[in-house]
Protein backbone atom coordinates (compact mmCIF):
# COMPACT_ATOMS: atom_id res chain seq x y z
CA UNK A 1 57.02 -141.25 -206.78
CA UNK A 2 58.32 -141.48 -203.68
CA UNK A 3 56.02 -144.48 -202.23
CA UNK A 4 57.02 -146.24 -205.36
CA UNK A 5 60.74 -145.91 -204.15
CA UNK A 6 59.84 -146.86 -201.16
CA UNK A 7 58.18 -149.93 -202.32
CA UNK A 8 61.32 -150.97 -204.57
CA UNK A 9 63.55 -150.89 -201.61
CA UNK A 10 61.12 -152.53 -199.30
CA UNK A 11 61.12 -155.32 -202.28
CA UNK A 12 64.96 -155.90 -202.08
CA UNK A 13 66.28 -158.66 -199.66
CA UNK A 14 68.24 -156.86 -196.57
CA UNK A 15 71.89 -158.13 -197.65
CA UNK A 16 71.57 -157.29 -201.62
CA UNK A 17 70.52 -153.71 -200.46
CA UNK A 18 72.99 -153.40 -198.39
CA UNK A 19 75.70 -154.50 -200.98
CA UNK A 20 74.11 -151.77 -203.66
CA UNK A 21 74.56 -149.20 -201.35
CA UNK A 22 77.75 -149.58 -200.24
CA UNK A 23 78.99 -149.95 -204.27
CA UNK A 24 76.97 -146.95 -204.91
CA UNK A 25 79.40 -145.09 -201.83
CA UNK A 26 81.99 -146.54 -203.36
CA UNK A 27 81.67 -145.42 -206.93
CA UNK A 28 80.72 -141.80 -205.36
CA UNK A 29 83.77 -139.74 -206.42
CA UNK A 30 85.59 -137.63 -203.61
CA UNK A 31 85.85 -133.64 -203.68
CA UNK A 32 87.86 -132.58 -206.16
CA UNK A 33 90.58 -131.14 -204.66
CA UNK A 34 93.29 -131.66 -208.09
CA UNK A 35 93.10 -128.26 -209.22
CA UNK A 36 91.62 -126.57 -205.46
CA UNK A 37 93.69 -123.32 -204.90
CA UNK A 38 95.34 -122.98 -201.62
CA UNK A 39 93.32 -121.85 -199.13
CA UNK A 40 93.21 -118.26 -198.22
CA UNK A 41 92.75 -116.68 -194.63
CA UNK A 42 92.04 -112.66 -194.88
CA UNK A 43 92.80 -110.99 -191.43
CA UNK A 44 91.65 -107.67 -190.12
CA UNK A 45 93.16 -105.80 -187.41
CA UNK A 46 90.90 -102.80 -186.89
CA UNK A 47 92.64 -99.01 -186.58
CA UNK A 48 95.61 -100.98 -187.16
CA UNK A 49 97.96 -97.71 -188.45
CA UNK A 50 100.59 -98.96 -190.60
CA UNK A 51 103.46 -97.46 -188.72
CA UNK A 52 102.21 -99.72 -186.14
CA UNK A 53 104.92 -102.46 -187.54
CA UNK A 54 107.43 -99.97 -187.40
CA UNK A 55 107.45 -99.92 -182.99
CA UNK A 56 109.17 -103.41 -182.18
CA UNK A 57 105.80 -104.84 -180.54
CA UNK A 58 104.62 -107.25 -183.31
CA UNK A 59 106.70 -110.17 -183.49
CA UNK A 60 104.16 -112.14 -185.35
CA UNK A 61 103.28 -109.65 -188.08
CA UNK A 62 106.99 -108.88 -188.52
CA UNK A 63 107.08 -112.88 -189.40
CA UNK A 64 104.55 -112.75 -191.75
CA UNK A 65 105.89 -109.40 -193.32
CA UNK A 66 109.61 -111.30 -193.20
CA UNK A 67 108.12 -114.26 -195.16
CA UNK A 68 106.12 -112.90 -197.31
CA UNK A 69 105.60 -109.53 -198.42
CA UNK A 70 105.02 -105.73 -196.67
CA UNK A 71 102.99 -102.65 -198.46
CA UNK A 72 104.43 -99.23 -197.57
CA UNK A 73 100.79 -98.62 -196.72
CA UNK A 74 97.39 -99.17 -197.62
CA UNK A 75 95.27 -96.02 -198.75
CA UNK A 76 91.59 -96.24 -196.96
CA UNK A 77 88.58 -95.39 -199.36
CA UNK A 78 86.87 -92.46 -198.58
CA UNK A 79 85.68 -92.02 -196.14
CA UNK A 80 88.38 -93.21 -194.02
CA UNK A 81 85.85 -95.58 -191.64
CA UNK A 82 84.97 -98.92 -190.48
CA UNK A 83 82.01 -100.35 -192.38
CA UNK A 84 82.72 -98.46 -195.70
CA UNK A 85 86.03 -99.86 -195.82
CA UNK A 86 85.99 -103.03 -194.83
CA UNK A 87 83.15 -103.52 -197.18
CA UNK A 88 85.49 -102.55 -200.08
CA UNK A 89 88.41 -104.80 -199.23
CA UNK A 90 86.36 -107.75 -199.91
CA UNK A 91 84.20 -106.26 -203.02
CA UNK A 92 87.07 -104.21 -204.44
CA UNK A 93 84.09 -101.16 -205.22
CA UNK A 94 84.16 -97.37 -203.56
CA UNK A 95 81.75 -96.67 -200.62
CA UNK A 96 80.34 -94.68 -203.50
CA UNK A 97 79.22 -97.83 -205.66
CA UNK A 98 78.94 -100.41 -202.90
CA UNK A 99 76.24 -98.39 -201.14
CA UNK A 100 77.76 -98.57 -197.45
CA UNK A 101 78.74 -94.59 -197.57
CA UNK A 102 78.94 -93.89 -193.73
CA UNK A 103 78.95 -95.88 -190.53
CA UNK A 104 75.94 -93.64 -189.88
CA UNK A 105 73.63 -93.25 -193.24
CA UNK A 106 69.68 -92.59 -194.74
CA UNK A 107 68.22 -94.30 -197.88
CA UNK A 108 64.64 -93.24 -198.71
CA UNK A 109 63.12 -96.80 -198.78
CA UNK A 110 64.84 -98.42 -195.90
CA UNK A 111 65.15 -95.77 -193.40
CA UNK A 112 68.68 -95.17 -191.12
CA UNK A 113 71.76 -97.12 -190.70
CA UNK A 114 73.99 -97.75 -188.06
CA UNK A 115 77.14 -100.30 -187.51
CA UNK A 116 74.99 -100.69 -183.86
CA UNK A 117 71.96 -101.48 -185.77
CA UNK A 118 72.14 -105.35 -185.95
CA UNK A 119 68.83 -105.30 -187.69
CA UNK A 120 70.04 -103.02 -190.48
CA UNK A 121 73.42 -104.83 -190.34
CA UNK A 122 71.91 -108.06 -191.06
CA UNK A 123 69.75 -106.54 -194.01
CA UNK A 124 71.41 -107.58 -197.51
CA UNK A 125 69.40 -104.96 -199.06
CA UNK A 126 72.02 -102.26 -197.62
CA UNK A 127 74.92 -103.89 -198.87
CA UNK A 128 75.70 -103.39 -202.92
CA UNK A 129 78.37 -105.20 -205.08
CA UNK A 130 80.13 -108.97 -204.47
CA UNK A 131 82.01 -109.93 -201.32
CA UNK A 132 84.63 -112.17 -201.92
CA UNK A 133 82.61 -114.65 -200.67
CA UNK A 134 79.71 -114.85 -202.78
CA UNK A 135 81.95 -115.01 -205.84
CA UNK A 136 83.61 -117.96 -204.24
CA UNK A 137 80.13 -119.66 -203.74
CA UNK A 138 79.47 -118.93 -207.31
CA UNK A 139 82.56 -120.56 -208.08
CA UNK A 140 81.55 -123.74 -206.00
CA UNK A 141 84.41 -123.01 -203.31
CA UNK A 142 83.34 -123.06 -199.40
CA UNK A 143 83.32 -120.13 -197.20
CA UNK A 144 83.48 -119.03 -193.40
CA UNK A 145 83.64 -115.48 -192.02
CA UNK A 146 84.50 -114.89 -188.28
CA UNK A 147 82.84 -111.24 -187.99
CA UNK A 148 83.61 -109.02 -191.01
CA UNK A 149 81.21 -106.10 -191.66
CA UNK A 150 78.41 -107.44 -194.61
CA UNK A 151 78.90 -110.66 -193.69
CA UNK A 152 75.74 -111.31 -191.00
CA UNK A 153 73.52 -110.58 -194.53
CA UNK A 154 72.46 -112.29 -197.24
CA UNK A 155 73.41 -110.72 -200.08
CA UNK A 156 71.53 -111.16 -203.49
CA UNK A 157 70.01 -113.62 -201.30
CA UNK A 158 73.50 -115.42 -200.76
CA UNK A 159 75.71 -116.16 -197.26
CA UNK A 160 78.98 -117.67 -196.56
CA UNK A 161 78.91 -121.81 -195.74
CA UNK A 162 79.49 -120.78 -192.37
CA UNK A 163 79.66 -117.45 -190.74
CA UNK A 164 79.52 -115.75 -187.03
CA UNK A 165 77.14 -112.80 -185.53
CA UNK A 166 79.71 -110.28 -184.19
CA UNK A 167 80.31 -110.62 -180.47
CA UNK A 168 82.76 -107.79 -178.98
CA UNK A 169 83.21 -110.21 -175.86
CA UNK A 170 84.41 -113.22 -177.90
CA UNK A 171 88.48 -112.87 -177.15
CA UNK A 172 91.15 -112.71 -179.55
CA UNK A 173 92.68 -116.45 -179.20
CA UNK A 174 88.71 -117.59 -179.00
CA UNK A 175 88.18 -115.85 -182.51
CA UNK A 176 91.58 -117.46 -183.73
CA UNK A 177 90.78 -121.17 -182.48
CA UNK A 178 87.12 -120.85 -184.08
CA UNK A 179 88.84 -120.63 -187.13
CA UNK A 180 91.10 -123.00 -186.78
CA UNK A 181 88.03 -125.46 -186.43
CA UNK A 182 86.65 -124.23 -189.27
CA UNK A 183 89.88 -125.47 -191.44
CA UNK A 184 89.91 -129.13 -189.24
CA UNK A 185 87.02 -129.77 -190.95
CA UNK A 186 86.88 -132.53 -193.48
CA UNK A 187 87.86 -132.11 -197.12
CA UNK A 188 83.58 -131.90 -197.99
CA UNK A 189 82.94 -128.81 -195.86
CA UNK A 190 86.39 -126.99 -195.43
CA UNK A 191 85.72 -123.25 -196.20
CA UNK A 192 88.64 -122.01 -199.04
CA UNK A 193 87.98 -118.92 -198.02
CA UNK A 194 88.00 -117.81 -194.17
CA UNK A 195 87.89 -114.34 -192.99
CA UNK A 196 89.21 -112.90 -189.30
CA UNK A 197 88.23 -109.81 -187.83
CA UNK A 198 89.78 -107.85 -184.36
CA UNK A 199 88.26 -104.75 -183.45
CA UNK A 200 91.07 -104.05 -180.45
CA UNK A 201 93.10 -101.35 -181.57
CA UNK A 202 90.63 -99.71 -183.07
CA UNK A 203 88.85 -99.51 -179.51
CA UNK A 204 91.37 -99.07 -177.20
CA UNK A 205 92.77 -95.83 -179.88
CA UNK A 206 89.31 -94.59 -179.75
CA UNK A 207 89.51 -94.08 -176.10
CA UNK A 208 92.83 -93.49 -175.07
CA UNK A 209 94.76 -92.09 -178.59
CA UNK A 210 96.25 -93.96 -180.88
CA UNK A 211 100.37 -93.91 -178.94
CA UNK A 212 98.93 -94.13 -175.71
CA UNK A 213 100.01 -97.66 -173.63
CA UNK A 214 96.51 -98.83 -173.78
CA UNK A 215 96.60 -98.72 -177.92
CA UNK A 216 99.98 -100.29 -177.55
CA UNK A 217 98.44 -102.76 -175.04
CA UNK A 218 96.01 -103.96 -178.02
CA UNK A 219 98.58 -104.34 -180.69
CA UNK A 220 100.53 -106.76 -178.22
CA UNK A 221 97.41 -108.72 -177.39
CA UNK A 222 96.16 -109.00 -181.36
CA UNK A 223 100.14 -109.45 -182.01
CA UNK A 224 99.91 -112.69 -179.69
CA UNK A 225 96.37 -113.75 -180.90
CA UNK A 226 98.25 -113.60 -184.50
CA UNK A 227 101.39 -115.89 -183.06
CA UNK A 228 98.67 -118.70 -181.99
CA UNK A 229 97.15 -118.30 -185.73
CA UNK A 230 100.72 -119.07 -186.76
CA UNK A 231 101.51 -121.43 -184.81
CA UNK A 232 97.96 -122.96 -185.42
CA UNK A 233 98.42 -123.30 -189.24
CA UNK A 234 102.26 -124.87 -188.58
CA UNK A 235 100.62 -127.86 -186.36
CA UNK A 236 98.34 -128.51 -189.11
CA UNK A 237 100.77 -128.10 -191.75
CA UNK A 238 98.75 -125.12 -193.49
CA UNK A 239 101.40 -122.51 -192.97
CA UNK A 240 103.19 -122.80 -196.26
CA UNK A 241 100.08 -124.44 -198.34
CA UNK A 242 97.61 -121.53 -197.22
CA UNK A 243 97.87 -117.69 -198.25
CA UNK A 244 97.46 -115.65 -195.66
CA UNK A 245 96.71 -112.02 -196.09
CA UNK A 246 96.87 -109.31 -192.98
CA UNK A 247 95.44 -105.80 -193.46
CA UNK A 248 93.41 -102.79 -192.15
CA UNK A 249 90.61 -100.71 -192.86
CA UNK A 250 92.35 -97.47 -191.34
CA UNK A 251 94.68 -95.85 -189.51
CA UNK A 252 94.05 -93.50 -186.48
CA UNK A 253 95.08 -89.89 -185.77
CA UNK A 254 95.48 -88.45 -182.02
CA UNK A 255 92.37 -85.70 -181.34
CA UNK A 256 93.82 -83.40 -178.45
CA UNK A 257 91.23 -82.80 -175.41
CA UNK A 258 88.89 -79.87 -176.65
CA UNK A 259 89.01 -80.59 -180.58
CA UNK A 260 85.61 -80.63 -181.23
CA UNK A 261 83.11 -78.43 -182.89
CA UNK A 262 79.49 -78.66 -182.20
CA UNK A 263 77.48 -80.05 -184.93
CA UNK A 264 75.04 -76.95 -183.43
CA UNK A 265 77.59 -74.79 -184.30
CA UNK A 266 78.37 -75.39 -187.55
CA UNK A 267 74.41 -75.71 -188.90
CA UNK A 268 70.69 -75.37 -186.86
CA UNK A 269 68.80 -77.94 -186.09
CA UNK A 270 65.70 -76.86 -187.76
CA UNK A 271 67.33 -75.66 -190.72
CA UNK A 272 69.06 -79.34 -191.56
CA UNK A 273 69.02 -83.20 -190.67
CA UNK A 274 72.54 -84.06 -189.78
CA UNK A 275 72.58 -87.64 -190.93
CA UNK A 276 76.47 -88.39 -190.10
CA UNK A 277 78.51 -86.58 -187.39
CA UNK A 278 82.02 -87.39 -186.25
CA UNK A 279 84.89 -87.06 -188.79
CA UNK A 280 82.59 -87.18 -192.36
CA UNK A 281 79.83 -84.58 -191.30
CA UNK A 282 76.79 -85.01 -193.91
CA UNK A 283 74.07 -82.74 -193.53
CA UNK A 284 70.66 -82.74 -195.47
CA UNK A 285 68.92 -78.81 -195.44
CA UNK A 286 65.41 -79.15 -194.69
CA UNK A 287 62.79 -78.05 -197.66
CA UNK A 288 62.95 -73.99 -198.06
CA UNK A 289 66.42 -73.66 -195.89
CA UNK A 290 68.56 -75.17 -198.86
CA UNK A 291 70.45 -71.26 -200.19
CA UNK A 292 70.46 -70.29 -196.32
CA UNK A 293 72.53 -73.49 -195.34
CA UNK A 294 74.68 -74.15 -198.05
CA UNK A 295 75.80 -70.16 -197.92
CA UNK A 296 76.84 -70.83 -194.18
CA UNK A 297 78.23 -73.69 -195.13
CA UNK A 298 80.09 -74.41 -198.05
CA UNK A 299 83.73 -73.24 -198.45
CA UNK A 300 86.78 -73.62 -196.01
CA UNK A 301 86.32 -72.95 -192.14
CA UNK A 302 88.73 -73.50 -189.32
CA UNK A 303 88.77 -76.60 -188.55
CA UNK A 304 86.60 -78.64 -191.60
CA UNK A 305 85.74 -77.75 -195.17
CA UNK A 306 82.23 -78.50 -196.74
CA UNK A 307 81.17 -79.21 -200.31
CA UNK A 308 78.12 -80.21 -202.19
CA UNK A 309 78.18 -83.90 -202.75
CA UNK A 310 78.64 -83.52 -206.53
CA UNK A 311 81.53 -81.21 -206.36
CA UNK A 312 83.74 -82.93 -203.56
CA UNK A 313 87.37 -83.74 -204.41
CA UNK A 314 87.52 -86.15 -207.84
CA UNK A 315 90.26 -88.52 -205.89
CA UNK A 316 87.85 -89.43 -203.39
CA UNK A 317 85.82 -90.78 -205.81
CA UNK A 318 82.63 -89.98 -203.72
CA UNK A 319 79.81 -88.05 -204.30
CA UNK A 320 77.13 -89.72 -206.87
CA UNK A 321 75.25 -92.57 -204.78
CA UNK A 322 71.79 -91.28 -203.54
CA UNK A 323 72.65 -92.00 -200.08
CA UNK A 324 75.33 -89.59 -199.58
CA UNK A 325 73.37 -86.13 -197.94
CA UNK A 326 73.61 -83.02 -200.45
CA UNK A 327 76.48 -81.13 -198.33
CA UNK A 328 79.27 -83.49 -197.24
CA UNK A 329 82.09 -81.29 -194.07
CA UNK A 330 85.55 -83.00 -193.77
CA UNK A 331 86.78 -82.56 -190.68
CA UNK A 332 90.70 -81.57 -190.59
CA UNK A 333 92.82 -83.70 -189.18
CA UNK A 334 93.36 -83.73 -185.04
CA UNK A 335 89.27 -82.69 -185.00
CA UNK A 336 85.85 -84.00 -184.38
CA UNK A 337 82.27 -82.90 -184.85
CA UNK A 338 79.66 -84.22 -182.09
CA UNK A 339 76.11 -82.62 -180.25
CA UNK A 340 76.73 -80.65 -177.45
CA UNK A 341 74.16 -84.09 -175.72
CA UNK A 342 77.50 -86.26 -176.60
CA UNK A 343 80.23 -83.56 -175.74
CA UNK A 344 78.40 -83.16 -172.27
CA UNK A 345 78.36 -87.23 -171.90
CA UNK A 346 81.76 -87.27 -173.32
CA UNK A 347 84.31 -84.53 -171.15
CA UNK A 348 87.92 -84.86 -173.04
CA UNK A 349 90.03 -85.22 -170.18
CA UNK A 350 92.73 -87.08 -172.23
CA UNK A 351 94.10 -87.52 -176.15
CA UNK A 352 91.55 -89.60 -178.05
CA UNK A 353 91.81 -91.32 -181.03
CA UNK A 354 89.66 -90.83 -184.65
CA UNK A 355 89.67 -91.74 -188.11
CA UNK A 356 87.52 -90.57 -190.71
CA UNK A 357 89.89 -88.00 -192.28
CA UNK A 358 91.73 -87.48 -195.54
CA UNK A 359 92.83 -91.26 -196.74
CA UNK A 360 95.79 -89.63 -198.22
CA UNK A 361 97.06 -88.68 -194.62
CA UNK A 362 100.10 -90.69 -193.33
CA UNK A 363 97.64 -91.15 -190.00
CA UNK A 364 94.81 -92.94 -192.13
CA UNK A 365 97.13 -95.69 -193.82
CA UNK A 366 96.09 -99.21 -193.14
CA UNK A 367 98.19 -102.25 -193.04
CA UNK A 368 98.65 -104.80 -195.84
CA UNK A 369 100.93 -107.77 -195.50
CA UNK A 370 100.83 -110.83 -196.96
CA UNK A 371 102.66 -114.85 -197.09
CA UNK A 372 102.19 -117.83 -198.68
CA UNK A 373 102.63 -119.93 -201.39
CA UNK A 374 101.47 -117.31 -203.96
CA UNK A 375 103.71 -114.76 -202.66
CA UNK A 376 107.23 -113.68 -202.82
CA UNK A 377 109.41 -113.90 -199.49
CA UNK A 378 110.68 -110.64 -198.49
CA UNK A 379 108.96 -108.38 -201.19
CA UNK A 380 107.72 -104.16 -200.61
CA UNK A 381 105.67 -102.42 -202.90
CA UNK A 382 104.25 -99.07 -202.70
CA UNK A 383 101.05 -97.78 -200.90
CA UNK A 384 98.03 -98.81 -203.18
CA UNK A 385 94.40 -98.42 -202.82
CA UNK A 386 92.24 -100.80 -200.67
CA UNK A 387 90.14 -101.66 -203.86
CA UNK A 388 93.04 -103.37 -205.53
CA UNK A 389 92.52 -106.53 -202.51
CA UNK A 390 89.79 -107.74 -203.97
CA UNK A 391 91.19 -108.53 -207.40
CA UNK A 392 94.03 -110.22 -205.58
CA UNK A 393 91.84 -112.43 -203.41
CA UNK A 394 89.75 -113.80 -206.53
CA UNK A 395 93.16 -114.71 -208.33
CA UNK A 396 94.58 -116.40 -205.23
CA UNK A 397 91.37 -118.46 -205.71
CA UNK A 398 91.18 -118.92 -209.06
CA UNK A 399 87.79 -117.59 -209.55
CA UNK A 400 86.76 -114.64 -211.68
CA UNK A 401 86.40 -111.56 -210.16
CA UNK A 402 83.07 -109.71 -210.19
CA UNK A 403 83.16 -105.82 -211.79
CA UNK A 404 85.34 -103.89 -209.65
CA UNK A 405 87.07 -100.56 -209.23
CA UNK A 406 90.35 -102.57 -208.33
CA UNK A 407 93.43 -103.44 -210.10
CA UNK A 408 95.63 -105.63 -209.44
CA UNK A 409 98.73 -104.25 -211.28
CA UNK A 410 100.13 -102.69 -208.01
CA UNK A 411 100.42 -106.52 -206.69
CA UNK A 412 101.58 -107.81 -208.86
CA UNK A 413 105.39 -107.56 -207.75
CA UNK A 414 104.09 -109.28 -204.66
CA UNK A 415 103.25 -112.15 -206.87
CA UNK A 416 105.51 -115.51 -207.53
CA UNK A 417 103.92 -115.89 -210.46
CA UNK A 418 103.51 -111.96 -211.87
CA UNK A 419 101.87 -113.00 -215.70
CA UNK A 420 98.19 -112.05 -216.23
């Protein structure tokens, strides 16, 4: 067939093939872009607390929130960390039905899984549920995502358009102008949908608490990167034609030097696997040690509780997917689980910074602000759940949203247009 197409063109004189194809470009119709929804740019600010808008030292966000509209918080899914809960932003499930449990977690078939892993990171088979993106694709709309956790795989086989490896040494106004690239791009491949990710905060809280100057230091520099955003979108006239949503996965709470238990402590090593440390301890008794183990463990202790998976707190809606380890240990607030290898590595000479903890704590509330054309200027609603984003990103696309454990209801006072 095709030497046969070849031979019909060879058989047409230069100038009438020429004139064909240029009527054939002609009659080509151009993207639709009648009934396109606005675009929409989702923003993360890692460990960004949500009293963080409160200290005077975010001009830019306080524009946004001014314009548009400011949540009283955001609750974190449970457990309060990075990968589980940016992962249900953008597919509105629980850790607990998306799959991504822990930073740190064990599935039978594919072996251990790490946010450091890039080989596990980049494997769609971890990651469960719909990003945002893929039901964007499915809808025929474009996509780009500038480092947000799930996004390096293909899931169900699918990617965004365009899309970045994470790179911690990529700077703030670098991520910012890679994205404004991404929307200078003609009407054919312009992504609807961008996503934005800073991990600042989140690092320098880790290190030096989240109210010390260095934490302070981060919001000012993600603050600025978010001014050149602005002021990005304004030169292209995309500020008021683009929705532009700002949140976080978490909050961060201050862990005094010496508030740590020893993961040794609390259970022996060749009585259980610990499969997660930190602030969400999840321990797996070895074969024979199961009564011995969960009789030292379960039940209330000084500074963390422990439960079997099943029988962990209903709101936390955790507990049922086969990756979570039989006994799950909450840390309480303020305190941290590590080896005595990482303590010894690690001396506390200062006030650190974790997350991990209760999502109901005022510490572990995220951010969630919001502007553009969809929403109202000057608008607060209550703290919702994290889960509820989803179902508002698929309507600010106009696409239908896969099944979620969102709702949207809490929003919806957020909304210009408020009908169903």
């Amino acid at each position: 067939m095709r030497n046969q197409v070849r031979r019909r063109v060879a058989g047409f004189p230069p100038l009438l093939f020429l004139l064909l194809l240029l009527a054939g470009c002609a009659s080509t119709p151009p993207p639709d872009t009648a009934n396109a929804p606005d675009p929409v740019l989702l923003v993360s600010i890692d460990g960004f607390r949500a009293d963080y808008l409160d200290l005077g030292i975010t001009p830019n966000l306080a524009r946004i929130a001014s314009a548009g509209v400011r949540a009283q918080g955001m609750i974190p899914s449970y457990p309060s960390l990075t990968f589980p809960n940016h992962y249900s932003i953008v597919t509105g499930l629980r850790p607990d039905h998306h799959g991504i449990v822990h930073n740190q977690m064990h599935d039978a078939e594919l072996g251990d899984f790490s946010l450091s892993d890039r080989d596990a990171v980049g494997d769609g088979r971890w990651w469960g549920g719909e990003p945002i993106w893929i039901t964007a694709q499915k809808a025929g709309l474009r996509s780009a995502t500038m480092y947000w956790p799930g996004s390096e795989a293909a899931i169900s086989g699918v990617r965004p358009s365009q899309w970045r490896p994470f790179d911690k040494d990529v700077g703030a106004n670098a991520r910012v102008d890679q994205v404004l690239a991404w929307l200078d791009q003609p009407a054919a491949t312009r992504p609807a949908l961008v996503t934005l990710y800073f991990d600042m905060v989140d690092s320098a809280a880790h290190g030096n608490g989240p109210d010390s100057a260095q934490a302070h230091a981060a919001v000012r520099e993600v603050d600025a990167a978010i001014g050149h955003l602005l002021d990005g979108l304004a030169a292209r006239g995309l500020l008021d034609r683009m929705n532009l949503v700002v949140v976080s996965d978490h909050g961060m709470a201050t862990v005094a030097p010496g508030n740590v238990v020893a993961l040794e402590d609390m259970v022996a090593r060749d009585e259980a696997k610990i499969v997660s440390g930190g602030q969400v301890v999840g321990i797996a008794p070895e074969p024979g040690h199961e009564p011995a183990v969960a009789d030292k463990l379960l039940g209330a202790h000084e500074h963390y509780d422990c439960w079997r998976k099943e029988e962990l707190p209903a709101r936390w809606h955790y507990g049922t997917n086969a990756r979570i380890p039989p006994i799950v240990c909450q840390m309480h607030e303020g305190w941290d689980a590590r080896s005595r290898e990482f303590m010894a590595r690690h001396a506390d000479e200062h006030p650190r910074g974790s997350h991990g903890y209760d999502p109901a704590l005022a510490s572990m509330h995220a951010l969630f602000i919001a502007r553009g054309p969809a929403f109202r200027s000057g608008a607060q609603v209550p703290a919702f759940d994290n889960v509820d984003v989803y179902p508002l990103l698929a309507r600010l696309l106009h696409v239908a949203p896969a099944p979620n454990d969102g709702d949207i209801t809490p929003l919806l006072p957020a909304l210009r247009d408020a009908g169903h």
